[in-house]
Every structure is written in C-alpha cells, then in structure tokens.
Protein backbone atom coordinates (compact mmCIF):
# COMPACT_ATOMS: atom_id res chain seq x y z
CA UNK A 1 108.98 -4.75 -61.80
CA UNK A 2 108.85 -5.74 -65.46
CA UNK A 3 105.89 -6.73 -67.99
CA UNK A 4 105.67 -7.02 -71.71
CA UNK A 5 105.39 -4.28 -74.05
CA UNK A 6 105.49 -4.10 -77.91
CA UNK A 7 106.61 -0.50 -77.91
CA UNK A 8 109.05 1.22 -74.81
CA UNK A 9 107.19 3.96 -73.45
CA UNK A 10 106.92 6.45 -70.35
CA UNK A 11 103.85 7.56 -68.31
CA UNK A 12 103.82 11.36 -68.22
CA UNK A 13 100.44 11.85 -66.64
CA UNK A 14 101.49 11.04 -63.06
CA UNK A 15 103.33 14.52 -62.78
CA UNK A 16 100.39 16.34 -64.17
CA UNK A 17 99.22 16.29 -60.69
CA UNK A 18 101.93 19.40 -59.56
CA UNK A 19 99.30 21.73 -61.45
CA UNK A 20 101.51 24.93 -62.90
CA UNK A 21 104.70 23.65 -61.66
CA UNK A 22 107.64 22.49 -63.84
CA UNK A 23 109.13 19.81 -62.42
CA UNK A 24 112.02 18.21 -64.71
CA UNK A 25 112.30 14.93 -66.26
CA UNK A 26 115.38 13.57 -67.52
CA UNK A 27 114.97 10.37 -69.36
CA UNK A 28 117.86 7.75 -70.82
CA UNK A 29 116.60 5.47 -73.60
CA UNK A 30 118.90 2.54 -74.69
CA UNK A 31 118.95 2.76 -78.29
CA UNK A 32 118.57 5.96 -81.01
CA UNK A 33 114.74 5.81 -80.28
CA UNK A 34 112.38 8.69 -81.80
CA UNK A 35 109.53 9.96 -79.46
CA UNK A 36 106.16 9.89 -80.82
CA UNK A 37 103.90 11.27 -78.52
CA UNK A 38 104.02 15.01 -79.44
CA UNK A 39 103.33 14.30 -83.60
CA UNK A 40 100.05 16.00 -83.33
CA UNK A 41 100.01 17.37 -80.16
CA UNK A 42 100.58 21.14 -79.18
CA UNK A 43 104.02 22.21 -79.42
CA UNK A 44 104.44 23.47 -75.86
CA UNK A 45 103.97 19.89 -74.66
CA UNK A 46 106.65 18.89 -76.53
CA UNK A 47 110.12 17.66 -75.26
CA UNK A 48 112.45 20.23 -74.96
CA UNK A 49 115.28 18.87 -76.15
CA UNK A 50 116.32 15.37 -77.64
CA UNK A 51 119.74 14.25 -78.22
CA UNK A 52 121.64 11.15 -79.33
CA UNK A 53 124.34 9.88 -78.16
CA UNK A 54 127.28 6.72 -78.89
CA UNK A 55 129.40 6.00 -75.90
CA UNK A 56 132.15 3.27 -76.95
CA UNK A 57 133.92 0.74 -74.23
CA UNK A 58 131.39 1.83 -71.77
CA UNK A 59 131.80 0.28 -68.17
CA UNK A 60 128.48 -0.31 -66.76
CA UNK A 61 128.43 0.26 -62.78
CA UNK A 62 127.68 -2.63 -60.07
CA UNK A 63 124.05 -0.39 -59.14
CA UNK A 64 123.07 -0.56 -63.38
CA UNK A 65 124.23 -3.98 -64.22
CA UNK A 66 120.78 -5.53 -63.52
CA UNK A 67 118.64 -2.81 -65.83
CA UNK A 68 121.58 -4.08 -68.61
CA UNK A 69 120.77 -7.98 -68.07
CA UNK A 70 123.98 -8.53 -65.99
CA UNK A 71 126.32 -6.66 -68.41
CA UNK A 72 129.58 -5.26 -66.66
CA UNK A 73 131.17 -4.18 -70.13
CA UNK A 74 129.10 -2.53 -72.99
CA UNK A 75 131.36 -2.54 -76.36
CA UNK A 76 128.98 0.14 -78.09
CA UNK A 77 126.55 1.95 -76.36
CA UNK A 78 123.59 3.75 -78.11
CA UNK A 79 121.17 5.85 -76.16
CA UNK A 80 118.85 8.81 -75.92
CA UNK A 81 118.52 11.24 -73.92
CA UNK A 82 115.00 13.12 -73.64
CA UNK A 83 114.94 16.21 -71.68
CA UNK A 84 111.30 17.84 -70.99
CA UNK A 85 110.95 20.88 -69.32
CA UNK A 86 107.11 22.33 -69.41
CA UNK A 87 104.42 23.28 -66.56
CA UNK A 88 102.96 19.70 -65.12
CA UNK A 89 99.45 20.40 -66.14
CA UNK A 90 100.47 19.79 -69.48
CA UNK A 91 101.53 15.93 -69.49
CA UNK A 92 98.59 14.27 -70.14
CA UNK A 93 99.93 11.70 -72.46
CA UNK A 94 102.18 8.63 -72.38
CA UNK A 95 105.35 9.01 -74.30
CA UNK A 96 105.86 6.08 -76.52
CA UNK A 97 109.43 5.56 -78.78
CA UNK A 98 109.32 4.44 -81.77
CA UNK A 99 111.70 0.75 -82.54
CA UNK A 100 114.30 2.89 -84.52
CA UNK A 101 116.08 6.10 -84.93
CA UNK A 102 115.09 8.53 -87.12
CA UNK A 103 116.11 9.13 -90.61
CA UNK A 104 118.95 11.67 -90.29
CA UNK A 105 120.05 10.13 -86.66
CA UNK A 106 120.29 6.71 -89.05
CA UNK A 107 122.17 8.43 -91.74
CA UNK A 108 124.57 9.74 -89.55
CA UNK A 109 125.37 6.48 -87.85
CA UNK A 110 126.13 5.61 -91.71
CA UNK A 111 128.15 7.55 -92.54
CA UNK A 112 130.22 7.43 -89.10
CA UNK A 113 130.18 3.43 -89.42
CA UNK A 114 131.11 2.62 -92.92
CA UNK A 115 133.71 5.72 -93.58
CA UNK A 116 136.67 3.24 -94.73
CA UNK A 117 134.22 2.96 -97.50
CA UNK A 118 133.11 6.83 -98.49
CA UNK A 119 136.35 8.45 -97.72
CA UNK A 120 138.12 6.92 -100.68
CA UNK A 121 135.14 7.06 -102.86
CA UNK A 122 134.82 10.98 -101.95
CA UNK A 123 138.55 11.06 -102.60
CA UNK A 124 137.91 9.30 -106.28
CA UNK A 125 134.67 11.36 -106.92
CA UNK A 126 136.68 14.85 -106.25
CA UNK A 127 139.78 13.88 -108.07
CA UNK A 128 137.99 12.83 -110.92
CA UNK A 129 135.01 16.32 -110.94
CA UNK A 130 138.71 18.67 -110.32
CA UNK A 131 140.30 16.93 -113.83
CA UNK A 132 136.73 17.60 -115.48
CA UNK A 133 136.42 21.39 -114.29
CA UNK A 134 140.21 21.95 -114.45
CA UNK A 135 139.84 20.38 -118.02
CA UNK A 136 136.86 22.92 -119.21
CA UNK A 137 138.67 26.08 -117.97
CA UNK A 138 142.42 25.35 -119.35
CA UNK A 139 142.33 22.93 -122.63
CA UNK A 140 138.85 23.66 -123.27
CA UNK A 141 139.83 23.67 -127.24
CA UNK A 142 141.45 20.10 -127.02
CA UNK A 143 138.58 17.44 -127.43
CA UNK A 144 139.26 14.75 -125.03
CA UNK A 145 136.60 11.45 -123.95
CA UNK A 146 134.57 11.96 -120.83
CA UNK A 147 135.76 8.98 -118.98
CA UNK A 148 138.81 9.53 -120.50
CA UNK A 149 139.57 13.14 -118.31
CA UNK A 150 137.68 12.03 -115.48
CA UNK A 151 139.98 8.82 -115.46
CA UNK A 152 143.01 11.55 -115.74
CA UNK A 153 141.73 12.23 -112.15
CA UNK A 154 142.73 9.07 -110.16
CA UNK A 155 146.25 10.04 -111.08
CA UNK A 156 145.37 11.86 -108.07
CA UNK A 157 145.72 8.98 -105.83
CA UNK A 158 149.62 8.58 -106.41
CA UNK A 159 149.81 12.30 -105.05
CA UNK A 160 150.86 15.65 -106.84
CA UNK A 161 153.61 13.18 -107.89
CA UNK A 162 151.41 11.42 -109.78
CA UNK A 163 149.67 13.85 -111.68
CA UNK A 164 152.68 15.95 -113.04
CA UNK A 165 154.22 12.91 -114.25
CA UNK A 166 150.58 12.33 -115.93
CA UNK A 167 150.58 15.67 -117.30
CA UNK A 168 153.83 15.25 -118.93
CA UNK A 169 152.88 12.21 -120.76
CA UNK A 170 152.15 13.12 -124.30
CA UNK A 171 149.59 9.85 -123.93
CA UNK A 172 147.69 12.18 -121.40
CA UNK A 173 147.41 15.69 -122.82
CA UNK A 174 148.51 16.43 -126.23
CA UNK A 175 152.11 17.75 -126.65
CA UNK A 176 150.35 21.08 -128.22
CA UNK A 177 149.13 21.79 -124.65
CA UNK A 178 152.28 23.75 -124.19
CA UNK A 179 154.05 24.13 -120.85
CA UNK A 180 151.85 27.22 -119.68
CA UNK A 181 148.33 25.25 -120.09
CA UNK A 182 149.70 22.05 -118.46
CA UNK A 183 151.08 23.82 -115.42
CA UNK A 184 148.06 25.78 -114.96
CA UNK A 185 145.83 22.48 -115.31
CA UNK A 186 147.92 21.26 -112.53
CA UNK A 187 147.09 24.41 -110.31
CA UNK A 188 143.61 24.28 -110.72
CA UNK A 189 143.34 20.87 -110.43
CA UNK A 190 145.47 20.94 -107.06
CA UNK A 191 143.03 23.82 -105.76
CA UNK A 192 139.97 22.37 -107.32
CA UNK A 193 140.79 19.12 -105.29
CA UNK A 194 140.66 20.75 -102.15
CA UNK A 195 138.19 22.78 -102.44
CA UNK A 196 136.13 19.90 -103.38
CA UNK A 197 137.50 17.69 -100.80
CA UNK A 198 136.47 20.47 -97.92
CA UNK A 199 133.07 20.85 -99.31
CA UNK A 200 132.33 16.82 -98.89
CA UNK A 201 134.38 17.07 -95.41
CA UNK A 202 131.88 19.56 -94.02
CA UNK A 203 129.05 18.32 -95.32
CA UNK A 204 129.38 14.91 -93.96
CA UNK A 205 130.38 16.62 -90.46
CA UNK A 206 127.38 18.50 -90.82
CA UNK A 207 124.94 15.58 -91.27
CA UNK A 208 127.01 13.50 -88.80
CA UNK A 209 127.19 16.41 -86.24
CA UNK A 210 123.56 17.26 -86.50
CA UNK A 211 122.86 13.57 -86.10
C-alpha cells in the first residue's frame, strides 16, 4: 500500500492499545532523518536510542528489492535506525522525520566525505601554528614577519628533511641563531607538529564518531 506524503512518518498510537506493556519497535529509515515528534513532548516518550548509519556496496535482498524501487545493488546506503523502548500507554503520537539529518550527523558526513580536502589543510595549518610556537619559545629575540615564520612551516611538507635543510639556510634563520637554538627549534617544532596533528586527529574522530 502506498499514498503521498510531504513528510515520512510512523503511527505510534496503534500499540498504545497493550496498556502498561512495552512492546519494542525497531524502525529503519532510508536516509540520516531526525525525529521530531518528542521536541516538546515528555522525555519518557521519547525514543530510546537513535543511531546513524552508512553502509557502502550494499546488496539489497530479492524480499527488499521492491521497498528500494527494484534496486539489487545500493552504491551508498544512508539510514536510521530508531529504537523505542517505553510502556505502550505512552505512544499517543505519530512520529514524523524531518527531510534531513541533523546538524552534527551533517557535519560528520563532511568531514568523512571531503577528507582529501581537510587532511592536507590540517597538515598545512599545524605545520605552519608548530613554526609560530616553536618560533616564540626558541628565537624569541630575533624579529622575523608573521607570514614569513608561518611560511617556514610548509617546509614541513618535504619531511624532517625538509626542515633541517630550511633551518640551515642562513635565508631562513639568521646565522646568529647558533647551532644550539636551531636544533632545538627543530625539536620543538617536530613535537609541536604532532602534538598538534593528534589534537585535530581526535577531534575530527570525535565529531565524526559521535555523528
């Protein structure tokens, strides 16, 4: 059976009718879709437990192919998965999803899409804040241009190759440096780097994990 609908939604008030009992209800929702019943409503009603999902090359069985318009093969699957678990009485509402996912959920897909774009910008942003902070600590008395140290940074992207043969350029850090100062740059700049590099790592796992 089928019938138009602006908005995909599910009747919950039919199971009302088991009075105190909890009967579980597992529903599957193509797309990332937000449910917006509960906004208002009292807490206990609320789902239980939402999740989001991404299934890639996803083979769609013979029983499922008509709910998918004929589809055998699914290159990117999205879907949601909406678990309630609450006494029957309480489902008096319909549960309506919203036409897209929700902010973070959105942001995570993001980030997880386009990362052959903010890897190497994370790489250039924490090579370029290491030279700055490793700049401030060791030749804090030589005067040097902003862009000119954070530049120093994207030596970075030839490896710890690059930037000792940077270091020992008279053109990068002034021959006054002395050996000392420039090696110790390099060491704080090397742990700098990572730590920075770790910090964006695990913050983008975060936000993608929690999406």
């Amino acid at each position: 059976m089928s019938f138009p609908t602006q908005s995909a939604y599910f009747p919950l008030r039919p199971t009302s009718v088991y009075g105190k009992s909890e009967v579980p209800i597992d529903l599957y929702v193509i797309g990332h879709r937000l449910p917006t019943t509960y906004r208002k409503a009292d807490p206990v009603e609320a789902p239980a437990y939402v999740s989001y999902y991404t299934q890639e090359d996803y083979l769609v069985p013979a029983a499922l192919r008509t709910f998918f318009n004929g589809k055998d093969y699914i290159k990117r699957l999205d879907y949601t998965h909406i678990e309630i678990r609450t006494q029957s009485n309480r489902l008096k509402k319909v549960l309506w999803f919203g036409s897209g996912p929700p902010l973070d959920v959105a942001l995570a897909r993001l980030l997880n899409d386009c990362q052959f774009i903010w890897v190497p910008l994370i790489f250039l942003l924490c090579s370029c804040a290491a030279s700055l902070i490793a700049k401030v600590i060791t030749l804090k008395r030589f005067h040097f241009r902003f862009l000119r140290q954070a530049g120093f940074g994207l030596w970075n992207c030839l490896g710890l190759v690059g930037i000792l043969v940077a270091v020992s350029s008279p053109e990068i850090l002034p021959p006054n440096a002395g050996t000392g100062r420039r090696a110790l740059f390099v060491v704080l700049f090397t742990v700098l780097f990572q730590t920075l590099l770790a910090a964006f790592y695990l913050a983008v796992r975060a936000v993608i994990g929690a999406g």
